[in-house]
PDB file of N, CA and C in Angstrom:
ATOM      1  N   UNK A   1     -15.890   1.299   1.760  1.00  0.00           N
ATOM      2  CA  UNK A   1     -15.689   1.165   3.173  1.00  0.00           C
ATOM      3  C   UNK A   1     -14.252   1.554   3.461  1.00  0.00           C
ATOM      4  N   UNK A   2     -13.824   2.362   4.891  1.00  0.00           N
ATOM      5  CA  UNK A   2     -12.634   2.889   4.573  1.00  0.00           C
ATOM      6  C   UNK A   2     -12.509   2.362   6.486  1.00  0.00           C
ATOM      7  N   UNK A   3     -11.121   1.762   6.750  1.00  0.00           N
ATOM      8  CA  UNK A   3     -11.198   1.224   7.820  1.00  0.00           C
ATOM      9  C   UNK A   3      -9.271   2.408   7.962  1.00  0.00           C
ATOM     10  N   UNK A   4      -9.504   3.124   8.963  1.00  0.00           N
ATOM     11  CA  UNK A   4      -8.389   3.692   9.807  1.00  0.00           C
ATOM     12  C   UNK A   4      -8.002   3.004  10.997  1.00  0.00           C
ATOM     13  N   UNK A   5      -6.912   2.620  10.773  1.00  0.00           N
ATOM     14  CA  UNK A   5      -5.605   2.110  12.077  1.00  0.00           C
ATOM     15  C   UNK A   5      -4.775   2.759  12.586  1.00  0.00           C
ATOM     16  N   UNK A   6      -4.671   3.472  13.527  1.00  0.00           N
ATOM     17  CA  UNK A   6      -3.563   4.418  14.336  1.00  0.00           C
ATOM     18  C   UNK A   6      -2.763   3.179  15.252  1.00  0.00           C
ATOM     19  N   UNK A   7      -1.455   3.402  14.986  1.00  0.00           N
ATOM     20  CA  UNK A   7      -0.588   2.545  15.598  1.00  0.00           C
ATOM     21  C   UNK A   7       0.665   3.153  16.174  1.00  0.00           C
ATOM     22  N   UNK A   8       0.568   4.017  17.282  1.00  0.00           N
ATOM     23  CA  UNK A   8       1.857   5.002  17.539  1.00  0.00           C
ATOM     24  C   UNK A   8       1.700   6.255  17.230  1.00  0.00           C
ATOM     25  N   UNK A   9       2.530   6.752  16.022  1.00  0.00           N
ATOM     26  CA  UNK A   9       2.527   7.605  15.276  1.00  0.00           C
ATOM     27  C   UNK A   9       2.026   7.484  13.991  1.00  0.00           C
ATOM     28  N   UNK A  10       2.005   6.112  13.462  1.00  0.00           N
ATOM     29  CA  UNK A  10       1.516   5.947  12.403  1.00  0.00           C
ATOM     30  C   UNK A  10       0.205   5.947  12.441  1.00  0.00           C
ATOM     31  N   UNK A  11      -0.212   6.022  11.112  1.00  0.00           N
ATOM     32  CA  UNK A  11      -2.103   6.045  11.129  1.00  0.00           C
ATOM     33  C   UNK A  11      -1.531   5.280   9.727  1.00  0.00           C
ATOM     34  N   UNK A  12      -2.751   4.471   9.918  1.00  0.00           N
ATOM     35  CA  UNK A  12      -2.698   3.237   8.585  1.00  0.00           C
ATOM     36  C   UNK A  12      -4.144   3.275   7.893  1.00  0.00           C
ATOM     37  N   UNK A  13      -4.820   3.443   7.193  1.00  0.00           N
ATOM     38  CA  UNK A  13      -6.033   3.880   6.553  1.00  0.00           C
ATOM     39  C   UNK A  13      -6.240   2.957   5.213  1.00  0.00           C
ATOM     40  N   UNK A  14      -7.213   1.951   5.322  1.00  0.00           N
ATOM     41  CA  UNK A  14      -7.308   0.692   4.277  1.00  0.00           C
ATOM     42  C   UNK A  14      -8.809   1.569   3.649  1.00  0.00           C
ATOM     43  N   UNK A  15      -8.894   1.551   2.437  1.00  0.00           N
ATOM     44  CA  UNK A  15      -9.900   1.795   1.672  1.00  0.00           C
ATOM     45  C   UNK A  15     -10.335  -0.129   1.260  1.00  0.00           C
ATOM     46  N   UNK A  16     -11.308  -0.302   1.381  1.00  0.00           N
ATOM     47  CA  UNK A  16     -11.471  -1.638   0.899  1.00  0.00           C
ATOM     48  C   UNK A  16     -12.982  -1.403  -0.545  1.00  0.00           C
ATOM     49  N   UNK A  17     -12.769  -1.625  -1.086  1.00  0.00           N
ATOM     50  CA  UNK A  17     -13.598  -1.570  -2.755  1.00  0.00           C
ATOM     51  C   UNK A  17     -14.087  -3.038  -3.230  1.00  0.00           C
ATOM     52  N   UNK A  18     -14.933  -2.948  -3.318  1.00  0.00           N
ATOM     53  CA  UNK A  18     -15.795  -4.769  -4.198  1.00  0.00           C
ATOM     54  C   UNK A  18     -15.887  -4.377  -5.336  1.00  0.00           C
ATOM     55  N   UNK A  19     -15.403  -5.144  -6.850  1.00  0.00           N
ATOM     56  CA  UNK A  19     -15.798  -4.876  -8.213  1.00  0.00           C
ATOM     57  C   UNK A  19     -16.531  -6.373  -8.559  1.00  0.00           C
ATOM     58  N   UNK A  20     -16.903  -5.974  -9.679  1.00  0.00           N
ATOM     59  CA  UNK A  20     -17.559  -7.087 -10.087  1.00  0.00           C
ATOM     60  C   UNK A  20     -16.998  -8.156 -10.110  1.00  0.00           C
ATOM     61  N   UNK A  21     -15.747  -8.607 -10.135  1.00  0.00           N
ATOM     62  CA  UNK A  21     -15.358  -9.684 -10.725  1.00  0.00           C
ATOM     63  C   UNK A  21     -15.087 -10.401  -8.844  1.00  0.00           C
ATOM     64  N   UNK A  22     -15.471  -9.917  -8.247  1.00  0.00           N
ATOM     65  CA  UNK A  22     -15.544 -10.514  -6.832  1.00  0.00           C
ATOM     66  C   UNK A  22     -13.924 -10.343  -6.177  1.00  0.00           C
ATOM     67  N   UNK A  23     -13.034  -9.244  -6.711  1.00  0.00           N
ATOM     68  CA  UNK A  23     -11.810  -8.769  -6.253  1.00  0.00           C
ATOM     69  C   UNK A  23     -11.720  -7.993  -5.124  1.00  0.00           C
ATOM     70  N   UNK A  24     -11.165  -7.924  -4.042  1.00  0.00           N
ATOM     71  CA  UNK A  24     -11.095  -7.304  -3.044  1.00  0.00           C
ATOM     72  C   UNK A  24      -9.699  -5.928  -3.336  1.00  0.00           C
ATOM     73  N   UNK A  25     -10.150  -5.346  -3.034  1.00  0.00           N
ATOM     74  CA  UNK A  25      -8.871  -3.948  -3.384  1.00  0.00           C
ATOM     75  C   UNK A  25      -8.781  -3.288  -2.431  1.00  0.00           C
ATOM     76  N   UNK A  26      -7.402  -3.038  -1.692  1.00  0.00           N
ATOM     77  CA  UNK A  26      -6.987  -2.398  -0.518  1.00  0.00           C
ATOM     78  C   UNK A  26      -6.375  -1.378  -1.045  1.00  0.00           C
ATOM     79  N   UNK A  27      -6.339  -0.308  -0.358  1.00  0.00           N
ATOM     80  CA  UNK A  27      -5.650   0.760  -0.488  1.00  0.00           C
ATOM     81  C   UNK A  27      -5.010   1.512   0.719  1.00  0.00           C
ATOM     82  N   UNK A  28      -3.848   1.388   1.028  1.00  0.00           N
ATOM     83  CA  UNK A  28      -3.024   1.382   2.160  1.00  0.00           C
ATOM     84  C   UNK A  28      -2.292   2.749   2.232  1.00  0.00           C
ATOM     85  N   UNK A  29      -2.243   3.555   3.124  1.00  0.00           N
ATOM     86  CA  UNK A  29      -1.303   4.632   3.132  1.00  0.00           C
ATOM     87  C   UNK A  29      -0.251   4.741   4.115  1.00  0.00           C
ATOM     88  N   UNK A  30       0.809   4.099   3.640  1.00  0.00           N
ATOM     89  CA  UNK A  30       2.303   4.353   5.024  1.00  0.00           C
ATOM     90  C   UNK A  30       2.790   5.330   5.105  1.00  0.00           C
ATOM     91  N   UNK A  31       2.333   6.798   5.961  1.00  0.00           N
ATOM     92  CA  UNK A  31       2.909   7.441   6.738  1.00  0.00           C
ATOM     93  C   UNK A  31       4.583   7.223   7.761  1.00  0.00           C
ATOM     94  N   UNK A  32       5.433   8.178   7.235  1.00  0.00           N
ATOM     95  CA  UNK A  32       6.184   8.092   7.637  1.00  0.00           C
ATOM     96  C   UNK A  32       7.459   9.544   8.328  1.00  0.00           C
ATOM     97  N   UNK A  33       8.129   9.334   9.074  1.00  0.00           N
ATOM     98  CA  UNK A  33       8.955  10.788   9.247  1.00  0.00           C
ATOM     99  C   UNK A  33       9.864  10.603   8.346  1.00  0.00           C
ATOM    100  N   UNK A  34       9.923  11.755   7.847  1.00  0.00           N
ATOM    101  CA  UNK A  34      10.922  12.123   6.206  1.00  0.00           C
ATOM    102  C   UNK A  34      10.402  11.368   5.675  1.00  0.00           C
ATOM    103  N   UNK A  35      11.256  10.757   4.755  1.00  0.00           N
ATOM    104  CA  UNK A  35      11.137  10.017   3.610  1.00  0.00           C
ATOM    105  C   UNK A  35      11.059   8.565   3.865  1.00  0.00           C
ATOM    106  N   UNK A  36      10.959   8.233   4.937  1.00  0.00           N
ATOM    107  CA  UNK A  36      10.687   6.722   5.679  1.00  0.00           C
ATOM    108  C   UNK A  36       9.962   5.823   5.103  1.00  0.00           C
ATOM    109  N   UNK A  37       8.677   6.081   4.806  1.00  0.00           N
ATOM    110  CA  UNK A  37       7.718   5.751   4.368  1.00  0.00           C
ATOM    111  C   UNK A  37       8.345   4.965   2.603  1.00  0.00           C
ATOM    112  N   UNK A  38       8.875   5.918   1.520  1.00  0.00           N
ATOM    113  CA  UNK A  38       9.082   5.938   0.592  1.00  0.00           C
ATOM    114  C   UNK A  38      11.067   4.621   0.509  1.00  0.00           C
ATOM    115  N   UNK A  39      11.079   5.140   1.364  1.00  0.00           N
ATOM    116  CA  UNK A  39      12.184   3.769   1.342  1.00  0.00           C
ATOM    117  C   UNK A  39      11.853   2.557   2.132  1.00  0.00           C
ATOM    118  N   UNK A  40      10.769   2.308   2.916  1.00  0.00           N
ATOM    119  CA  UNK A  40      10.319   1.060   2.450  1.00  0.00           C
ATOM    120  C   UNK A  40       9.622   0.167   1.755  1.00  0.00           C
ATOM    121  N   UNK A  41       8.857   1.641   0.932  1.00  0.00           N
ATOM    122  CA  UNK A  41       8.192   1.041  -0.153  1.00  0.00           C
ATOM    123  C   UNK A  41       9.755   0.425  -1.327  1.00  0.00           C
ATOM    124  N   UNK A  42      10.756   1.339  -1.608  1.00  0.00           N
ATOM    125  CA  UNK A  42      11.872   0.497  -2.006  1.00  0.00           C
ATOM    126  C   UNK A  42      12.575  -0.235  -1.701  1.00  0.00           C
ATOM    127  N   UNK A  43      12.803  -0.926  -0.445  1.00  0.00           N
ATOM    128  CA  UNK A  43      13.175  -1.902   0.007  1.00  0.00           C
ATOM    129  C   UNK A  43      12.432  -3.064  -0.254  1.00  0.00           C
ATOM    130  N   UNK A  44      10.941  -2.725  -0.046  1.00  0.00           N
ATOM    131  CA  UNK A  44       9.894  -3.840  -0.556  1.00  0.00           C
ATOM    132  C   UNK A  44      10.285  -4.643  -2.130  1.00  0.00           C
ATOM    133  N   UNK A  45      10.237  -3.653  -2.874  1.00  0.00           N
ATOM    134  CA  UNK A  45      10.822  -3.715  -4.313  1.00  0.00           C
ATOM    135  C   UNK A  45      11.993  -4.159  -4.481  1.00  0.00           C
ATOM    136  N   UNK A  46      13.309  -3.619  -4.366  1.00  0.00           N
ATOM    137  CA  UNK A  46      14.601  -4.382  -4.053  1.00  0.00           C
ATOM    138  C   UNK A  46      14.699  -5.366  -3.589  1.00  0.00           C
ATOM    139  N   UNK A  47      14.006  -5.965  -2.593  1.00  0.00           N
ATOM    140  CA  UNK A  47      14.652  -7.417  -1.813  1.00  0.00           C
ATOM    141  C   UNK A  47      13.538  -8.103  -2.715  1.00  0.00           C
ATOM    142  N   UNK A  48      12.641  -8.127  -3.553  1.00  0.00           N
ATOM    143  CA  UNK A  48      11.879  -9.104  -4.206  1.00  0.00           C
ATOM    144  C   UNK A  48      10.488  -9.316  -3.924  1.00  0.00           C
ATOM    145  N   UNK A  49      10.348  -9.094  -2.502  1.00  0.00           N
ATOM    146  CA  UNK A  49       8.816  -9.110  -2.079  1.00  0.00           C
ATOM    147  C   UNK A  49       8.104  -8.837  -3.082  1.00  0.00           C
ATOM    148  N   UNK A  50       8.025  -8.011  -3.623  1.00  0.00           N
ATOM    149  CA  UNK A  50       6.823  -6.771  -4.272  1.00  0.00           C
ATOM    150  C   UNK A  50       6.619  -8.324  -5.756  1.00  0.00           C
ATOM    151  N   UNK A  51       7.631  -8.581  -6.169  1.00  0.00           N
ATOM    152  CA  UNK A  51       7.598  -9.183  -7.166  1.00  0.00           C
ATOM    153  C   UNK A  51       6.657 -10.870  -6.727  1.00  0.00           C
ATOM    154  N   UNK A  52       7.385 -10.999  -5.919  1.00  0.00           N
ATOM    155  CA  UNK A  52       7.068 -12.720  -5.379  1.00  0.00           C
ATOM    156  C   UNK A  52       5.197 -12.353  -4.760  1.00  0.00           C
ATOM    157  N   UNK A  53       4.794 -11.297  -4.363  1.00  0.00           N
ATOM    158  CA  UNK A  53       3.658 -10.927  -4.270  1.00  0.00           C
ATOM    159  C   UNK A  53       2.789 -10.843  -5.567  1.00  0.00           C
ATOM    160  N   UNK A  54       3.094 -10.116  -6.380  1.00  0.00           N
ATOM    161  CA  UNK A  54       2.326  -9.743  -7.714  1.00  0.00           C
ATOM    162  C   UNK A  54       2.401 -11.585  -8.217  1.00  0.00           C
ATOM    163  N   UNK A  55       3.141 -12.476  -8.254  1.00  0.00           N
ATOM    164  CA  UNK A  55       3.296 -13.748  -8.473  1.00  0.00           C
ATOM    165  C   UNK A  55       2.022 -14.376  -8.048  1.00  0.00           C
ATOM    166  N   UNK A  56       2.118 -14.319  -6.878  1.00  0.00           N
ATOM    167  CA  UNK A  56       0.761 -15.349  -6.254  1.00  0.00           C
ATOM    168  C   UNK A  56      -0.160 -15.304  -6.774  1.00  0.00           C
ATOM    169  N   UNK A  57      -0.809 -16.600  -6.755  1.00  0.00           N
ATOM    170  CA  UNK A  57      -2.400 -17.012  -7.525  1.00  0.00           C
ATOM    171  C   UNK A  57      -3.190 -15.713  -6.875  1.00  0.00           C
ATOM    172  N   UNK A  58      -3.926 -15.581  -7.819  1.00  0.00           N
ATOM    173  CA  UNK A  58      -5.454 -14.516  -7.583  1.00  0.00           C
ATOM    174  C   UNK A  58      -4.558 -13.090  -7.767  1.00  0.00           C
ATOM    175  N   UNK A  59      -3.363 -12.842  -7.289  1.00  0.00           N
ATOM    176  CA  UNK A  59      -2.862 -11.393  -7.118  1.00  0.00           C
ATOM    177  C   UNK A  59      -3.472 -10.691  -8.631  1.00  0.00           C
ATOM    178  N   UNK A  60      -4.048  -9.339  -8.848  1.00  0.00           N
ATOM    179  CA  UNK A  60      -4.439  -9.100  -9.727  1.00  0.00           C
ATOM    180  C   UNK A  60      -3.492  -7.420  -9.650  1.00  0.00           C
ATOM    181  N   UNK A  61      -3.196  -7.139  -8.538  1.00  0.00           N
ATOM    182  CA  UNK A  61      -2.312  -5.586  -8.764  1.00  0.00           C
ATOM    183  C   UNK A  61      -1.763  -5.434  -7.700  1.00  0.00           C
ATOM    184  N   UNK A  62      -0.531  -5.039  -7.490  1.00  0.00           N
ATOM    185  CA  UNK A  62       0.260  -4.586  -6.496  1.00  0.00           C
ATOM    186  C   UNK A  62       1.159  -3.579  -6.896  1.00  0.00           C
ATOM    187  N   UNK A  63       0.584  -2.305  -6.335  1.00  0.00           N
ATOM    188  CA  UNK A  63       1.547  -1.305  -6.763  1.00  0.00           C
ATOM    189  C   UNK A  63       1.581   0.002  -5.695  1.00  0.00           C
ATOM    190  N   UNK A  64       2.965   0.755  -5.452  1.00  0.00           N
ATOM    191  CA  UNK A  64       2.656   1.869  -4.757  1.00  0.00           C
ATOM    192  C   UNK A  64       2.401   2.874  -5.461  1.00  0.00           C
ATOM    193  N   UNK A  65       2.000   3.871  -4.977  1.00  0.00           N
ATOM    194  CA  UNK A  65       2.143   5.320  -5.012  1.00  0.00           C
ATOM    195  C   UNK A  65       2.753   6.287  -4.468  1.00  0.00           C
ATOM    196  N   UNK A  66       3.186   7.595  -4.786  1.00  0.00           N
ATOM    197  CA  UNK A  66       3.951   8.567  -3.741  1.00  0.00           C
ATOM    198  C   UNK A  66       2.592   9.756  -3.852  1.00  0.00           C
ATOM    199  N   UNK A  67       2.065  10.082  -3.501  1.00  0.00           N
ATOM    200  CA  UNK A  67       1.153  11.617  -3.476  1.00  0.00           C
ATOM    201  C   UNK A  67       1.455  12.738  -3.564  1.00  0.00           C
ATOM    202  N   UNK A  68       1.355  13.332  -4.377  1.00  0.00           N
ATOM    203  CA  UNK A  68       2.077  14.797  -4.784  1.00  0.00           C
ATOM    204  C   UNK A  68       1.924  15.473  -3.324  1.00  0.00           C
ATOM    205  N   UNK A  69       1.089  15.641  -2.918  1.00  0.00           N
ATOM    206  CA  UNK A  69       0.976  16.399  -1.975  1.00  0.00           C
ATOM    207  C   UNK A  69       1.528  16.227  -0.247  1.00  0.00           C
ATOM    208  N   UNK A  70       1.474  14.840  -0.027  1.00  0.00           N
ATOM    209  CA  UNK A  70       1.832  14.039   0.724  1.00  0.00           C
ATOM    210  C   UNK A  70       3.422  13.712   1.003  1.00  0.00           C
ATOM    211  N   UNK A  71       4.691  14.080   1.314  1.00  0.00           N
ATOM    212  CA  UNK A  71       6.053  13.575   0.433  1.00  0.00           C
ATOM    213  C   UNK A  71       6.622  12.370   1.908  1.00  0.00           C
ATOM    214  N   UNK A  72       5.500  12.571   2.374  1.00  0.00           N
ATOM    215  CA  UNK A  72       6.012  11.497   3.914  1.00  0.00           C
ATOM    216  C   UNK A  72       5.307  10.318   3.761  1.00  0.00           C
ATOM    217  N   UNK A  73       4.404   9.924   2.624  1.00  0.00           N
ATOM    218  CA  UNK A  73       3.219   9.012   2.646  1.00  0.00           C
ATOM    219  C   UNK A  73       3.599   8.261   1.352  1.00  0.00           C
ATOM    220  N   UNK A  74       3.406   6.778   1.327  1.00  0.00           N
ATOM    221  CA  UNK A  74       3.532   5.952   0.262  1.00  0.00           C
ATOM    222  C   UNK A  74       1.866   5.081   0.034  1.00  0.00           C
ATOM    223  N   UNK A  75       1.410   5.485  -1.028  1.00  0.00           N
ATOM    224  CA  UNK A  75       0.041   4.762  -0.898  1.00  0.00           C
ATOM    225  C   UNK A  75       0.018   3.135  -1.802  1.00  0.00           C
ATOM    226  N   UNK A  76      -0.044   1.974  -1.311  1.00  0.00           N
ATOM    227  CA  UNK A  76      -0.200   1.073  -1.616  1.00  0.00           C
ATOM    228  C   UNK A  76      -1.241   0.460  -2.262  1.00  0.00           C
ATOM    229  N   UNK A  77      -1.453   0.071  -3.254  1.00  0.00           N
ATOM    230  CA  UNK A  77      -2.964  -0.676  -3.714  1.00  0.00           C
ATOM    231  C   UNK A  77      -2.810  -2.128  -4.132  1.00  0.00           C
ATOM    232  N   UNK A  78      -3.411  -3.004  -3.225  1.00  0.00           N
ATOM    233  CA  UNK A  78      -3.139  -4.039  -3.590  1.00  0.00           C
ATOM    234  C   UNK A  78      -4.434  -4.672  -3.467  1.00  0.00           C
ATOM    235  N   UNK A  79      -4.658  -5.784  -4.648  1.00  0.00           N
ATOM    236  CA  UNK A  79      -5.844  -6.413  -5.147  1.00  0.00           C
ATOM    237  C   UNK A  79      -5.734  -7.826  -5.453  1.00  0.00           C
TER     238      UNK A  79
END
């Protein structure tokens, strides 16, 4: 199931996936102008979030991506 959010300029696009083990998996793409996108995926990381997230009970993956093809887009997967 793939749920698209346009918010402005941004378009936000959640892939949502069921596996067996009854895990929910998002897959997030932050669109951004320039490189926008990609420095708040490092800011996320730097100030600790990213970490204090992967922490929490049930968290099973939290990680970005950059898309080769994409250099304005940071894709998020979190489970």
């Amino acid at each position: 199931m793939s749920i698209i959010i346009h918010a402005g300029k941004k378009k936000h696009e959640f892939n949502v996936m069921y596996n067996t083990h009854m895990s929910l998996t998002v897959n997030i793409y932050y669109t951004g102008e320039g490189n926008n996108a990609k420095k708040f995926a490092e800011e996320m990381v730097s100030s600790g979030i990213v970490n204090r997230v992967r922490a929490e009970e049930g968290n099973e993956r939290y990680e970005y991506f950059f898309p080769m093809d994409e250099p304005q887009t940071v894709m998020l997967i979190d489970r």
